[in-house]
C-alpha atoms as a PDB file:
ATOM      1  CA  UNK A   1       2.502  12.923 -13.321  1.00  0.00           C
ATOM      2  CA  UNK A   2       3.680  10.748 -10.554  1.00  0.00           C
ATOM      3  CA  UNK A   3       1.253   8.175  -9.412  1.00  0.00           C
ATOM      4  CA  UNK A   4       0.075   8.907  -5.925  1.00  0.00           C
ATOM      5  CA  UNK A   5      -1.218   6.245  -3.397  1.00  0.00           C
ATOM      6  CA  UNK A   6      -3.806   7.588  -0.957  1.00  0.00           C
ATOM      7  CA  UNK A   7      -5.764   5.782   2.550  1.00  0.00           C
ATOM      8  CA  UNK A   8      -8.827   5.866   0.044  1.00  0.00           C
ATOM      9  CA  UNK A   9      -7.631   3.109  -2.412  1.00  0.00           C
ATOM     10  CA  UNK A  10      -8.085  -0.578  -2.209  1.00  0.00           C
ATOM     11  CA  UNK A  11      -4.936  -2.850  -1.947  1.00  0.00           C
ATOM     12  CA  UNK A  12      -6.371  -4.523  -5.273  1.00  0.00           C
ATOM     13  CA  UNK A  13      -5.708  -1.000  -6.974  1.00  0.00           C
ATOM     14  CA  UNK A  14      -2.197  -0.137  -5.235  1.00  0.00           C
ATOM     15  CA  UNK A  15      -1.136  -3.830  -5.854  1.00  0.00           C
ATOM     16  CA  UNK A  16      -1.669  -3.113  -9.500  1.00  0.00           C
ATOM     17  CA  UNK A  17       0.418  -0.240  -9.492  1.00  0.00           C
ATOM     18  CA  UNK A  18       3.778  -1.362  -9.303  1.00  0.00           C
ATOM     19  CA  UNK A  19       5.320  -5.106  -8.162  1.00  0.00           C
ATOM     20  CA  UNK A  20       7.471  -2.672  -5.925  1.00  0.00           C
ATOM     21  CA  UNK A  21       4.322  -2.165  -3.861  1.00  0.00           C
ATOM     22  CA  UNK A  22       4.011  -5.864  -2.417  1.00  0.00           C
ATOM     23  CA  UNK A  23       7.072  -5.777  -1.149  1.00  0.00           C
ATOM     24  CA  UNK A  24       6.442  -2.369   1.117  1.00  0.00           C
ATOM     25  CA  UNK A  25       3.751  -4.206   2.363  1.00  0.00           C
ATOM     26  CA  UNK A  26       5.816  -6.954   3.384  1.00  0.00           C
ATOM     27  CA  UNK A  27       8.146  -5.549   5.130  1.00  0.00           C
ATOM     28  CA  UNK A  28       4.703  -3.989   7.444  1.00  0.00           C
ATOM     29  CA  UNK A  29       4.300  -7.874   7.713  1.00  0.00           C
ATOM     30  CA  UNK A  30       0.596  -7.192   5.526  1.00  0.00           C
ATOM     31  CA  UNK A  31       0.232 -10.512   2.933  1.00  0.00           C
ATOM     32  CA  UNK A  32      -2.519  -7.949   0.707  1.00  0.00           C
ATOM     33  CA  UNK A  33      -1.423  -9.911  -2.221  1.00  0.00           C
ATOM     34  CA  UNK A  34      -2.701 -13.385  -0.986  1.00  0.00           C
ATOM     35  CA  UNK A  35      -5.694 -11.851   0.877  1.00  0.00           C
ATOM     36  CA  UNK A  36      -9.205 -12.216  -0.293  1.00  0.00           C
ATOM     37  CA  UNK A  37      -9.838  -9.283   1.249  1.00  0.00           C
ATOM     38  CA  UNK A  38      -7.491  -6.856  -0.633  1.00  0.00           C
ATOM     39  CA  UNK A  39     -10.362  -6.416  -3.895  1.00  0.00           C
ATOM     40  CA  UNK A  40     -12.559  -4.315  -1.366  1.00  0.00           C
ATOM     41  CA  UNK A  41     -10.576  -3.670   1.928  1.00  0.00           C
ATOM     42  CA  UNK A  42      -8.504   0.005   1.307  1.00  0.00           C
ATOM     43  CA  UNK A  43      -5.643   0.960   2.902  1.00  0.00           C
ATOM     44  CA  UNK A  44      -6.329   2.289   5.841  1.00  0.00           C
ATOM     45  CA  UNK A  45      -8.743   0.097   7.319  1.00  0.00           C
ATOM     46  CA  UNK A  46      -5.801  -2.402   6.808  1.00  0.00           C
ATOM     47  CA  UNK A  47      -3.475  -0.261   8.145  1.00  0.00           C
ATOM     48  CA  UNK A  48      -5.651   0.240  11.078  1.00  0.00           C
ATOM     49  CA  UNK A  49      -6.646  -3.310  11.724  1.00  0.00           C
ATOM     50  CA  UNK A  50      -2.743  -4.079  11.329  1.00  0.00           C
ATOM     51  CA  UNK A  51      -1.925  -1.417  14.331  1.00  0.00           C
ATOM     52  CA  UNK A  52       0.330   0.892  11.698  1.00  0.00           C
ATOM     53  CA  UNK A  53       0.463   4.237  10.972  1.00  0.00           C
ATOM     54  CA  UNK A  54      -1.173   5.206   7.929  1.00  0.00           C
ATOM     55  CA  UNK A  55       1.606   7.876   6.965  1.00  0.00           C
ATOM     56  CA  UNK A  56       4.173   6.006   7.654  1.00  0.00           C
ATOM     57  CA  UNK A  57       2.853   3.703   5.176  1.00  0.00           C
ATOM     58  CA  UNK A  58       1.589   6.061   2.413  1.00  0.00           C
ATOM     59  CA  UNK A  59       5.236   7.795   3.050  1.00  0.00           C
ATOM     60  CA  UNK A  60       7.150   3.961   1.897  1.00  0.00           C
ATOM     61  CA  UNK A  61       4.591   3.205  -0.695  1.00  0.00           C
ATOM     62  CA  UNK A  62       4.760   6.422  -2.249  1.00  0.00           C
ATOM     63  CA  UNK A  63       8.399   6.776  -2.244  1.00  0.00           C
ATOM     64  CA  UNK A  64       7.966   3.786  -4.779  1.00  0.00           C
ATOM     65  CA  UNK A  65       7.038   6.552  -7.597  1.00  0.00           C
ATOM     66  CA  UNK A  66      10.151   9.558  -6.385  1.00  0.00           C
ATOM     67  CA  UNK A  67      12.474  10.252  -9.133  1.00  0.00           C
ATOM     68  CA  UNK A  68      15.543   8.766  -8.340  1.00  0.00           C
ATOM     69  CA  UNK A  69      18.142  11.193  -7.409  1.00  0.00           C
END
């Protein structure tokens, strides 16, 4: 099964997921990996607080885990 990222999870939990997933993040100019914040604060209250669009984001951070074609 293909790991799926939801608004739900913390950015300590994504982060762990796949190295892949900082960089996403970066380029959305979010530092999660530095933050103290990231062990509690989940994804969309970042996302929010960041002024992004939460599918948008959940669309790049899940395209992480596609098959490659």
């Amino acid at each position: 099964m293909t790991p799926r990222i939801n608004e739900e999870m913390t950015f300590q939990e994504i982060l762990k997921m796949d190295p892949a997933v900082a960089e996403v993040l970066a380029g959305y100019n979010m530092g999660c990996a530095g933050c103290g914040g990231a062990r509690h604060e989940r994804l969309r209250q970042g996302a929010l607080a960041h002024g992004l669009d939460i599918k948008e984001l959940l669309r790049d951070l899940n395209a992480i885990f596609e098959p490659r074609k």
